[in-house]
N, C-alpha and C. Protein backbone atom coordinates (compact mmCIF):
# COMPACT_ATOMS: atom_id res chain seq x y z
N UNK A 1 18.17 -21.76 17.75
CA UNK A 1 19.38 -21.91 16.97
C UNK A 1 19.16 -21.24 15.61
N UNK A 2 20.16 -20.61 15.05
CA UNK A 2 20.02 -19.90 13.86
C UNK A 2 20.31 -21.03 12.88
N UNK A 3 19.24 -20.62 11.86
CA UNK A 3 19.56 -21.49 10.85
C UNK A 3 20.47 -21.36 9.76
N UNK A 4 21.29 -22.40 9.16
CA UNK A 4 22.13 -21.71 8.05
C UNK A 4 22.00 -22.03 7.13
N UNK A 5 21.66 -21.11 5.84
CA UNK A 5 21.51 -21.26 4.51
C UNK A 5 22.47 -20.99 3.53
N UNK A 6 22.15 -21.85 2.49
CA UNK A 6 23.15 -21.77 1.25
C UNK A 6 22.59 -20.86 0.17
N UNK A 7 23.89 -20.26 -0.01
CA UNK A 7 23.26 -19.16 -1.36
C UNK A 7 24.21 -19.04 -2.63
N UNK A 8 23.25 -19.61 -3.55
CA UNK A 8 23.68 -19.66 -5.02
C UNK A 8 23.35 -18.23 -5.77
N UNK A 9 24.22 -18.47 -6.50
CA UNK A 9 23.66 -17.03 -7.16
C UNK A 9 23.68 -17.58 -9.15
N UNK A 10 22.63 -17.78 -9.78
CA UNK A 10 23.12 -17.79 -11.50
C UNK A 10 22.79 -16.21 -11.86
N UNK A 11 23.77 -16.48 -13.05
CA UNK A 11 23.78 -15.42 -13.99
C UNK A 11 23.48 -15.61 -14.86
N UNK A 12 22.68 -14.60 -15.28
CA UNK A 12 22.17 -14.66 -17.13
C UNK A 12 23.08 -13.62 -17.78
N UNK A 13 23.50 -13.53 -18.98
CA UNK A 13 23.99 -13.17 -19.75
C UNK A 13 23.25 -11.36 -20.02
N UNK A 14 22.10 -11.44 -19.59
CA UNK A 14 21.26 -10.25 -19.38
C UNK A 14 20.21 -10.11 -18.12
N UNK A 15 20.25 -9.03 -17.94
CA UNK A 15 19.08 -8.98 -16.63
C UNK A 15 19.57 -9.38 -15.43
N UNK A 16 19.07 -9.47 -14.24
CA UNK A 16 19.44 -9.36 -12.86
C UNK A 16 19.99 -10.96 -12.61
N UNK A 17 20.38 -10.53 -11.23
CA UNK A 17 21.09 -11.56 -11.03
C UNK A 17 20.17 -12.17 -9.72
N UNK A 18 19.76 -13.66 -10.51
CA UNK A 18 19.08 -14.50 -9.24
C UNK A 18 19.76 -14.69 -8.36
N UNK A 19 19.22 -15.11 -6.99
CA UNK A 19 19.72 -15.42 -6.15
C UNK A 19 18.53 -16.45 -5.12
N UNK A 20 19.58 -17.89 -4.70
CA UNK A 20 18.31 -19.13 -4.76
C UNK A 20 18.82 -19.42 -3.37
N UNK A 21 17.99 -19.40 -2.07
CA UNK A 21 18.47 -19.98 -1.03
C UNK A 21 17.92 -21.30 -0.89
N UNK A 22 18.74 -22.14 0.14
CA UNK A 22 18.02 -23.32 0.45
C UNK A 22 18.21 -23.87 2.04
N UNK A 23 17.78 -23.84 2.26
CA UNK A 23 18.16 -24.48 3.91
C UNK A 23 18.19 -25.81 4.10
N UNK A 24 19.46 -25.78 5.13
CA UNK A 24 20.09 -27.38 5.21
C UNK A 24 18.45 -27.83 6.52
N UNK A 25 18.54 -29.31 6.37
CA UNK A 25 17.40 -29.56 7.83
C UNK A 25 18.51 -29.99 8.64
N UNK A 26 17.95 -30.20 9.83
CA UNK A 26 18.76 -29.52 11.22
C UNK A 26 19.33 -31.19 11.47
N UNK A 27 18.55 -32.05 11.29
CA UNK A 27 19.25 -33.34 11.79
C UNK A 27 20.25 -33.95 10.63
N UNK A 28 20.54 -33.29 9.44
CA UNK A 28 21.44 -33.44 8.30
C UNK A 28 22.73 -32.76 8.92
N UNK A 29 22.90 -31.23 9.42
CA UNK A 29 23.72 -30.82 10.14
C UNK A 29 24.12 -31.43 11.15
N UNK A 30 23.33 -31.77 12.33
CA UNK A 30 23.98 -32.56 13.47
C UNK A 30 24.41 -34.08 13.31
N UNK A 31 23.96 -34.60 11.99
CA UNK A 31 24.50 -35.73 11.85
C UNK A 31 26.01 -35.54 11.03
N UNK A 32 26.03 -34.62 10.23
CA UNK A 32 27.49 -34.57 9.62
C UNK A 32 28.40 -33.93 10.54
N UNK A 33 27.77 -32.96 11.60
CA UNK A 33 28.83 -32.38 12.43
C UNK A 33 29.37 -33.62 13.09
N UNK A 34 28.31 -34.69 13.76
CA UNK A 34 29.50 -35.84 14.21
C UNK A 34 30.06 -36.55 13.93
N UNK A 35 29.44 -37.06 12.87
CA UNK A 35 30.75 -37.80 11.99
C UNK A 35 31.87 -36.91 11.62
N UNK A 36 31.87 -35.81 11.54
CA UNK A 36 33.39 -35.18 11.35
C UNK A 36 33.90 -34.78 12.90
N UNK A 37 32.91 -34.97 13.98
CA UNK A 37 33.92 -34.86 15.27
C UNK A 37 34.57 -36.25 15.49
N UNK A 38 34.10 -37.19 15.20
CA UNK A 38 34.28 -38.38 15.21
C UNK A 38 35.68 -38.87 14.54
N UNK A 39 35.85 -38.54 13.38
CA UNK A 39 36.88 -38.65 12.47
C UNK A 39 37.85 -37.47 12.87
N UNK A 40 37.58 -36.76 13.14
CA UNK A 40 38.66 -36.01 14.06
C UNK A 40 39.35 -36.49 15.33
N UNK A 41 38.33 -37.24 16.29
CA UNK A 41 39.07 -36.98 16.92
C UNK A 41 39.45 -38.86 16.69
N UNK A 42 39.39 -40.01 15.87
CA UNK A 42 40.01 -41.05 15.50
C UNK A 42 41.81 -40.84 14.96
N UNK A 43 41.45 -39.16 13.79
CA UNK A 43 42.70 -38.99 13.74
C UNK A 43 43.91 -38.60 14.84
N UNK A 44 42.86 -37.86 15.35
CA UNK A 44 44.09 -37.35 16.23
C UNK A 44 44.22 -38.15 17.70
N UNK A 45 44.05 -39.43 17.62
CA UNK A 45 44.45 -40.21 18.82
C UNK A 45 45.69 -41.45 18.14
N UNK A 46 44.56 -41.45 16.89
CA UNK A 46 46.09 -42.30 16.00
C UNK A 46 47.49 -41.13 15.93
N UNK A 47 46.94 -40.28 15.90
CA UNK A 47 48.92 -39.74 15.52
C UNK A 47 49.12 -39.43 16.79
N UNK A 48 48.63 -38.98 17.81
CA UNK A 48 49.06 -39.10 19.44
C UNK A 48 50.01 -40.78 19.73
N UNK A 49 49.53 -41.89 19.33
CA UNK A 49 49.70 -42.95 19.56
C UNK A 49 51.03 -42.91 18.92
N UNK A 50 50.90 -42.91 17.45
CA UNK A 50 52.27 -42.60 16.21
C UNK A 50 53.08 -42.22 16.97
N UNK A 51 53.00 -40.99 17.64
CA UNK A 51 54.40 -39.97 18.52
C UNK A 51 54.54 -40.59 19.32
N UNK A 52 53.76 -41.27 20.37
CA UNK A 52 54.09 -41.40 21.53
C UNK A 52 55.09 -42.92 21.51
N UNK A 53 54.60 -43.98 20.59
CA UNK A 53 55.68 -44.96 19.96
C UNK A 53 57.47 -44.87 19.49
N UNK A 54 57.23 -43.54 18.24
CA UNK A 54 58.12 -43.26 18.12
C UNK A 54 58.96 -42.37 19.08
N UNK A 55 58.68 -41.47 20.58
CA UNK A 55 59.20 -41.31 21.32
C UNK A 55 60.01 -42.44 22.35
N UNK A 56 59.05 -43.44 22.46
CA UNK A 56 59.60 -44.40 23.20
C UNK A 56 60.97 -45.04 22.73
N UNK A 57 60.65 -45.57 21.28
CA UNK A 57 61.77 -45.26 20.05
C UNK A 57 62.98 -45.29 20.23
N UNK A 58 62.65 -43.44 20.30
CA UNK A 58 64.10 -43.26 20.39
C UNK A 58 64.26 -42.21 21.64
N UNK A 59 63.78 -43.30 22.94
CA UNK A 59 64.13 -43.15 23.77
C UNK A 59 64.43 -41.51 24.58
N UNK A 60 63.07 -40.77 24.11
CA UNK A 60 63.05 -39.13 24.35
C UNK A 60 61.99 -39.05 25.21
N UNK A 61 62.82 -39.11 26.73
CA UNK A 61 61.59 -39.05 27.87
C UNK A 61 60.39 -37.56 27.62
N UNK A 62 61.24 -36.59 27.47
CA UNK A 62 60.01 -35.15 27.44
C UNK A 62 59.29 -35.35 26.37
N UNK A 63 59.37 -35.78 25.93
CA UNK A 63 58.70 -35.88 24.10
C UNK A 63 57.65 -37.01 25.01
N UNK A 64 57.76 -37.52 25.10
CA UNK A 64 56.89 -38.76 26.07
C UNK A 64 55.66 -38.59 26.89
N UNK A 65 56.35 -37.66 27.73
CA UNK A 65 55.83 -37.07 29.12
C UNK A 65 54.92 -36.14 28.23
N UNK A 66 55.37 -35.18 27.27
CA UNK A 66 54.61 -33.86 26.81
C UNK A 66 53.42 -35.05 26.19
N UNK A 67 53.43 -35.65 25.52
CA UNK A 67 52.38 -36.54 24.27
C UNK A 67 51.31 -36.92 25.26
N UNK A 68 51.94 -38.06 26.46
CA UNK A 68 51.07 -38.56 27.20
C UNK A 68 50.02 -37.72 28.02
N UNK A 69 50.58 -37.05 28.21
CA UNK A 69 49.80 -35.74 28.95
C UNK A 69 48.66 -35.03 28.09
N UNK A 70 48.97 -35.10 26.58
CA UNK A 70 47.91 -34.48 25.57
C UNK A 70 47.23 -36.10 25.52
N UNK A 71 47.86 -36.92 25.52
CA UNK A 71 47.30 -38.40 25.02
C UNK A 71 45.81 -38.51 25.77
N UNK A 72 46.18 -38.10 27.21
CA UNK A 72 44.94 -38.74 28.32
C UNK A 72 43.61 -38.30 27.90
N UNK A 73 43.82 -37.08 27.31
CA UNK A 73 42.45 -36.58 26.52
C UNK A 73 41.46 -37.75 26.13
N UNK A 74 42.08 -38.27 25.51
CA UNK A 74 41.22 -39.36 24.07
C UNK A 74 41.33 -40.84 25.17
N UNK A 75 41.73 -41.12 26.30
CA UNK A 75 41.73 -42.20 26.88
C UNK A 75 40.81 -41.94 27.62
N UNK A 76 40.43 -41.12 28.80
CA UNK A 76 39.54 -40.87 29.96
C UNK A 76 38.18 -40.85 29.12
């Protein structure tokens, strides 16, 4: 896996311009990547749910049918 680094750069007022890398460690990355798949996909089953309520609502079968069909994702 390639690793990915951060690059700062300061400036001095004279003379070259530093440049400071740092590398993230690998279980810091795979732990923030899932907590943000996580929270992704919490959001997007709550507003699946939101629509699929307010379809029932107001009584809009395709609006229904289309949601539930994206809905099953986050249920199975």
């Amino acid at each position: 896996m390639k690793k990915q680094l951060n690059l700062n750069q300061y400036h001095r007022y004279q003379g070259k311009v530093l440049t400071a890398h740092k590398e993230i460690p690998y279980d810091i990355q795979l732990s923030t990547r899932l907590i943000l798949d996580e929270l992704c996909f919490n959001w997007n089953k709550a507003y699946f749910e939101r629509e699929i309520n307010r379809s029932i609502d107001e009584k809009n079968k395709a609006a229904f049918l289309a949601l539930s069909k994206q809905y099953k994702h986050y249920i199975v």
